[in-house]
N, C-alpha and C. Protein backbone atom coordinates (compact mmCIF):
# COMPACT_ATOMS: atom_id res chain seq x y z
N UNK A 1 83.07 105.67 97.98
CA UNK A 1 84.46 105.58 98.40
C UNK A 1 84.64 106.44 99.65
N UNK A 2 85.19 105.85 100.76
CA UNK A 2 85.88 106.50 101.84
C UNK A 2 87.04 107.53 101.79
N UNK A 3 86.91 108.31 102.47
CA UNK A 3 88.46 108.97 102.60
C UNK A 3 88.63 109.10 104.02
N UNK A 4 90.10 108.94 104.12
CA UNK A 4 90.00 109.85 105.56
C UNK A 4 89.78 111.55 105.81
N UNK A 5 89.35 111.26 106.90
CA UNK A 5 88.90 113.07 107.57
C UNK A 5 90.10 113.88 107.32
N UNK A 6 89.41 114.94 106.84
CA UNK A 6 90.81 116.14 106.68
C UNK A 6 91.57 116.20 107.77
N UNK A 7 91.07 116.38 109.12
CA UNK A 7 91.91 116.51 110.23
C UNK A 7 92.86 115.64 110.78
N UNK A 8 92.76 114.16 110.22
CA UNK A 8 93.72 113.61 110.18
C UNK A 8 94.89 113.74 109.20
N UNK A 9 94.31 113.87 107.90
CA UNK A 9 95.28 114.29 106.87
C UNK A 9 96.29 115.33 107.11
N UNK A 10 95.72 116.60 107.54
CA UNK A 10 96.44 117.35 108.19
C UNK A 10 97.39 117.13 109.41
N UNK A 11 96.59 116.05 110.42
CA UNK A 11 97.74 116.01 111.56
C UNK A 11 98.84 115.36 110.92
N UNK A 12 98.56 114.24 110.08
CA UNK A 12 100.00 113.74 109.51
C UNK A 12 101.04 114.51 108.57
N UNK A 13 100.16 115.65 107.86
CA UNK A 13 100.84 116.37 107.38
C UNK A 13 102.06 116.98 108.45
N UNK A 14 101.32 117.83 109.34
CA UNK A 14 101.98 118.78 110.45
C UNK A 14 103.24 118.00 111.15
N UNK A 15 102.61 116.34 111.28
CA UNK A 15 103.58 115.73 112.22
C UNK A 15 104.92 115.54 111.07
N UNK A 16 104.92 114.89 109.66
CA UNK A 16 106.04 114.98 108.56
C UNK A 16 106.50 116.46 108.97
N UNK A 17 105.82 117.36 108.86
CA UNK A 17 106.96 118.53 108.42
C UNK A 17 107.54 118.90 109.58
N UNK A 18 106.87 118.42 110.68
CA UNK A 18 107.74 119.14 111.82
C UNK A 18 108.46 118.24 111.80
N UNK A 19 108.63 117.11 111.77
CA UNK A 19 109.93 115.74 111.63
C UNK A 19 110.83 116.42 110.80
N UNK A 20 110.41 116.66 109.73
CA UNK A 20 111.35 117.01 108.42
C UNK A 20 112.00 118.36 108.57
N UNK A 21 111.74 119.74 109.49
CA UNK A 21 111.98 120.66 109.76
C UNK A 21 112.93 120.19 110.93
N UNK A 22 112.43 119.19 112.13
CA UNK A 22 113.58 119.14 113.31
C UNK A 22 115.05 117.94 112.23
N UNK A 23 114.75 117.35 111.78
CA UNK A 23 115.66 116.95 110.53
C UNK A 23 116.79 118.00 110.05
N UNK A 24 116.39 118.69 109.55
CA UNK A 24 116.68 119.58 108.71
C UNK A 24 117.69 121.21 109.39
N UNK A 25 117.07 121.40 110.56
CA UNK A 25 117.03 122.43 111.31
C UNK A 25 118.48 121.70 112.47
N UNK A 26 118.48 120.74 113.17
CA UNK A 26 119.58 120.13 113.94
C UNK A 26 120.53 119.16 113.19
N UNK A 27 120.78 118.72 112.15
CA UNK A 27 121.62 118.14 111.44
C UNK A 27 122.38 119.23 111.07
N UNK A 28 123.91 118.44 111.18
CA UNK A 28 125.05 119.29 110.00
C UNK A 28 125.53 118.84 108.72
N UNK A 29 125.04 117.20 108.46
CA UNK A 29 125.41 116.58 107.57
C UNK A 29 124.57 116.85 105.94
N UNK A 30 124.86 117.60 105.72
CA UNK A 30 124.33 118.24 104.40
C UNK A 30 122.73 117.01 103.54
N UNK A 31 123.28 116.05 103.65
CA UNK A 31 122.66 115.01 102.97
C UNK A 31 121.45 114.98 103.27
N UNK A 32 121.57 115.05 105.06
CA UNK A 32 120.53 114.91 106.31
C UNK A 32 119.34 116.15 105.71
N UNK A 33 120.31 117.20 105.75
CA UNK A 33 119.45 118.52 105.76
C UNK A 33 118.39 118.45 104.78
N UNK A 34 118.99 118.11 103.41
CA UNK A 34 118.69 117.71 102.07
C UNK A 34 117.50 116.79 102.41
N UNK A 35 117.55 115.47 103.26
CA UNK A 35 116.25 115.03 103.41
C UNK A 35 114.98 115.45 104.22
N UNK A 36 115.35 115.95 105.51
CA UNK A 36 114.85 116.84 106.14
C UNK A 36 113.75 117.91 104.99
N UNK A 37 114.54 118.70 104.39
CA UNK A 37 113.34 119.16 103.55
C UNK A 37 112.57 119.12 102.50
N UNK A 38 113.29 117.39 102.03
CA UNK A 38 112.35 116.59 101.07
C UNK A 38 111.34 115.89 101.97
N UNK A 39 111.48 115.80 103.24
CA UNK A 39 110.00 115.62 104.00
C UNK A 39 109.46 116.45 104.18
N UNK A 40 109.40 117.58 104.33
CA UNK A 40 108.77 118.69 104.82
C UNK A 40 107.70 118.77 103.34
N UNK A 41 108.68 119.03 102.25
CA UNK A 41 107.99 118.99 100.73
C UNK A 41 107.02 117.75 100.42
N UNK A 42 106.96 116.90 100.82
CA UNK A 42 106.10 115.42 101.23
C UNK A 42 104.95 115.70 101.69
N UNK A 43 105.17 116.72 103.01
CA UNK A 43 104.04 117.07 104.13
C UNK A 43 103.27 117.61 103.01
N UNK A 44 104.21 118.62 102.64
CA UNK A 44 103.03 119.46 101.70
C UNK A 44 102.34 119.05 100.50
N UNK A 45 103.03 117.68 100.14
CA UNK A 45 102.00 117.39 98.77
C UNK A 45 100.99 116.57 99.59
N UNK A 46 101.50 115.70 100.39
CA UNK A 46 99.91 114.99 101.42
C UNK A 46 99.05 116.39 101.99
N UNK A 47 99.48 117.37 102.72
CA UNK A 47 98.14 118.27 102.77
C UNK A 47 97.67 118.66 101.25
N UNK A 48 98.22 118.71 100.59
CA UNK A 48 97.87 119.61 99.10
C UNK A 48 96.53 118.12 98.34
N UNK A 49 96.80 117.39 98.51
CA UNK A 49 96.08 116.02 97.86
C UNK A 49 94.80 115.79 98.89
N UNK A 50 95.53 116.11 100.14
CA UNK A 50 94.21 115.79 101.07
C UNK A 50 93.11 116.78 100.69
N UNK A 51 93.61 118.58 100.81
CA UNK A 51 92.56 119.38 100.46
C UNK A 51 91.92 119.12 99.03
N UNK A 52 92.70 118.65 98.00
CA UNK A 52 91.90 118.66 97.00
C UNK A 52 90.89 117.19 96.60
N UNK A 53 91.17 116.71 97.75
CA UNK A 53 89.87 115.12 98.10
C UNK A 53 88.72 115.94 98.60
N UNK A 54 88.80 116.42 99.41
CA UNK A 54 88.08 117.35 101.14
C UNK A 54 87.22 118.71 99.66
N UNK A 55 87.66 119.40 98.95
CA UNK A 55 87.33 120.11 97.86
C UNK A 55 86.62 119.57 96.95
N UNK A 56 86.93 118.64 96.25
CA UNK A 56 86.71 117.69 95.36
C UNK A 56 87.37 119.01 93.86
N UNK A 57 89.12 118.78 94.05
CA UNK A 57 89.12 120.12 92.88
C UNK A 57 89.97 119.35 92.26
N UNK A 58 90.39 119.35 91.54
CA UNK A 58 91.34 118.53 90.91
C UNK A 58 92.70 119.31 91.21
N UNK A 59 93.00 120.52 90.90
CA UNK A 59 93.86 121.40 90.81
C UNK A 59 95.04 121.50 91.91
N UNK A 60 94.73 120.91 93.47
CA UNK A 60 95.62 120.57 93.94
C UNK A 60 96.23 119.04 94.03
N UNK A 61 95.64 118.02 93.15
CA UNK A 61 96.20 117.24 92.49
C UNK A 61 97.54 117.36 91.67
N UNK A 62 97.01 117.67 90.79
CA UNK A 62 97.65 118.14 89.73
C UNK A 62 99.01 119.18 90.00
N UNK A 63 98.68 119.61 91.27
CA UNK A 63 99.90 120.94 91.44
C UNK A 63 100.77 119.90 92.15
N UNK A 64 100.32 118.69 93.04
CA UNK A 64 101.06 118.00 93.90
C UNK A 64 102.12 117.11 92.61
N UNK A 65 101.50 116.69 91.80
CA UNK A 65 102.09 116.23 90.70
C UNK A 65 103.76 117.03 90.07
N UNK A 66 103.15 118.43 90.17
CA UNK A 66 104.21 119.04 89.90
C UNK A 66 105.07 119.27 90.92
N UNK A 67 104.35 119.33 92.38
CA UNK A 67 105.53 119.51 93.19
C UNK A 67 106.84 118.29 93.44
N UNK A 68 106.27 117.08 93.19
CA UNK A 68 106.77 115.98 93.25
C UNK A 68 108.01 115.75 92.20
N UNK A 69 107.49 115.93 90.99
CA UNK A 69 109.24 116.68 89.99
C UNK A 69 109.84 117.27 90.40
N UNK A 70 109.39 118.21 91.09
CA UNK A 70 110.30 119.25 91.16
C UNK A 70 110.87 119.16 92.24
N UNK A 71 110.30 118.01 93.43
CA UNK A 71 110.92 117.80 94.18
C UNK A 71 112.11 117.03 94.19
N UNK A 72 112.04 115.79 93.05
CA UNK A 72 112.95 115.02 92.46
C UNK A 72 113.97 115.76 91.52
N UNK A 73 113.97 116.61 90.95
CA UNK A 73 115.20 117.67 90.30
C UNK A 73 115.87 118.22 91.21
N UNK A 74 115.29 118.74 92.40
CA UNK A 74 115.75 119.29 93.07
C UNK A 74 116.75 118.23 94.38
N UNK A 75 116.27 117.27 94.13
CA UNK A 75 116.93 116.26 95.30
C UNK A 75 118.30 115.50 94.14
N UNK A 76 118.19 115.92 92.83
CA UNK A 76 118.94 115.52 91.99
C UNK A 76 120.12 116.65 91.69
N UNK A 77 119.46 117.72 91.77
CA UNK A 77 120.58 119.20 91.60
C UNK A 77 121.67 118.58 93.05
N UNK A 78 120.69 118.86 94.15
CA UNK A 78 121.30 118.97 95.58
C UNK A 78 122.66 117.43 96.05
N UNK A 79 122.30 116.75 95.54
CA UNK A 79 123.06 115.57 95.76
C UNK A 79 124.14 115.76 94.61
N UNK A 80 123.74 116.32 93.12
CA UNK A 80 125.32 116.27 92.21
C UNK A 80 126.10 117.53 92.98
N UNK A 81 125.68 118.37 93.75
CA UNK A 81 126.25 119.88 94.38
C UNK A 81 126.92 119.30 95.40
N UNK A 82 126.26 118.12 96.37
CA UNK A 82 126.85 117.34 97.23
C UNK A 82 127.72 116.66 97.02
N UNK A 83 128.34 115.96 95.73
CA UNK A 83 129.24 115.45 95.09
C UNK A 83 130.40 116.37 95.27
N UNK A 84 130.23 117.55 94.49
CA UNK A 84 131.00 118.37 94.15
C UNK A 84 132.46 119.50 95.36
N UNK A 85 130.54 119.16 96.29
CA UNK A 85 131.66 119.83 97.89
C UNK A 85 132.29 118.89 98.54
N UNK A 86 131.70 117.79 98.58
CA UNK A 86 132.63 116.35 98.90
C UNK A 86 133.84 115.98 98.22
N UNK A 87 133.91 116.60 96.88
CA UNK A 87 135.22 116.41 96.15
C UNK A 87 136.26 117.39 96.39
N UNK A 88 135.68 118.47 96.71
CA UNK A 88 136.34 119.93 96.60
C UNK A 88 136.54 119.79 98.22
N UNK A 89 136.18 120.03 99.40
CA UNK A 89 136.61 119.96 100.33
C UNK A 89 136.52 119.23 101.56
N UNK A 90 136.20 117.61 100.66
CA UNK A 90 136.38 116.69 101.85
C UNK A 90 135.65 115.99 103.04
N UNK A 91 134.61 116.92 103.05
CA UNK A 91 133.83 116.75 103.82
C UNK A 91 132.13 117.21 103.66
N UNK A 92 131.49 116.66 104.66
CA UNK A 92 129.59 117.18 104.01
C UNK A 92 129.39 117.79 104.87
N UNK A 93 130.14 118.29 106.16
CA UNK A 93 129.51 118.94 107.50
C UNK A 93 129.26 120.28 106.93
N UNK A 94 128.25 120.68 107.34
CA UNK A 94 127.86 122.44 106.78
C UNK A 94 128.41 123.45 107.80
N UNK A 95 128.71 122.74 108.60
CA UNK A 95 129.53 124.15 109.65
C UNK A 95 131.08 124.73 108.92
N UNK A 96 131.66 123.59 107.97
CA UNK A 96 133.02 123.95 107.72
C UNK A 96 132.48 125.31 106.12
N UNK A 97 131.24 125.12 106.21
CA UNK A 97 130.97 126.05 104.82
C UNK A 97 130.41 127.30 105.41
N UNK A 98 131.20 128.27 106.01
CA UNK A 98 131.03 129.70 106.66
C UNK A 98 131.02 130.62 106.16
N UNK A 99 131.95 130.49 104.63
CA UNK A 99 132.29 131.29 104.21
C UNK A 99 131.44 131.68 102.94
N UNK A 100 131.23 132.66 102.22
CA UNK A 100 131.12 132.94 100.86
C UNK A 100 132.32 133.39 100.09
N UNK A 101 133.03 132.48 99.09
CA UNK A 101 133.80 132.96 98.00
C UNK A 101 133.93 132.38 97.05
N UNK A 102 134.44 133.07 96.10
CA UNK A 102 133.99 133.00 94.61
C UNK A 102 134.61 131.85 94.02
């Protein structure tokens, strides 16, 4: 069986997260941001799967497995929280959220 070369695995990694970081980093639309660093978390399970092909370990398999739940709970927390500020004040822009109060 073939694989591809780590160094490609990696460039596609690098190229997702820097997508998912300029995503994430110049958006105000909360949602945006929210995806922005569910790519970035992407990048990292494709490098994490690539090294453990390139290794032959299982263990970053298996961790990518878990990152991938947890990436999905977390894109599930963040969107009912997104509900919640959309109900409460109307809007998803993150600039109008400056403040901290209780």
């Amino acid at each position: 069986m073939t694989t591809a070369p780590m160094e490609h695995v990696l460039a596609l990694a690098l190229i997702l997260f820097a997508m998912g970081a300029f995503c994430a980093l110049a958006r105000r639309n909360l949602i945006l941001i929210l995806l922005g660093v569910e790519v970035m978390l992407n990048a990292c399970t494709i490098a994490l799967v690539g090294a453990s092909l390139k290794w032959q370990a299982l263990g970053g398999q298996a961790f990518a497995l878990v990152l991938m739940a947890l990436t999905a709970a977390e894109a599930a927390v963040g969107l009912a929280l997104f509900v919640h500020v959309r109900k409460r004040a109307g809007t998803l822009d993150s600039s109008r959220f400056d403040t901290m109060r209780g």
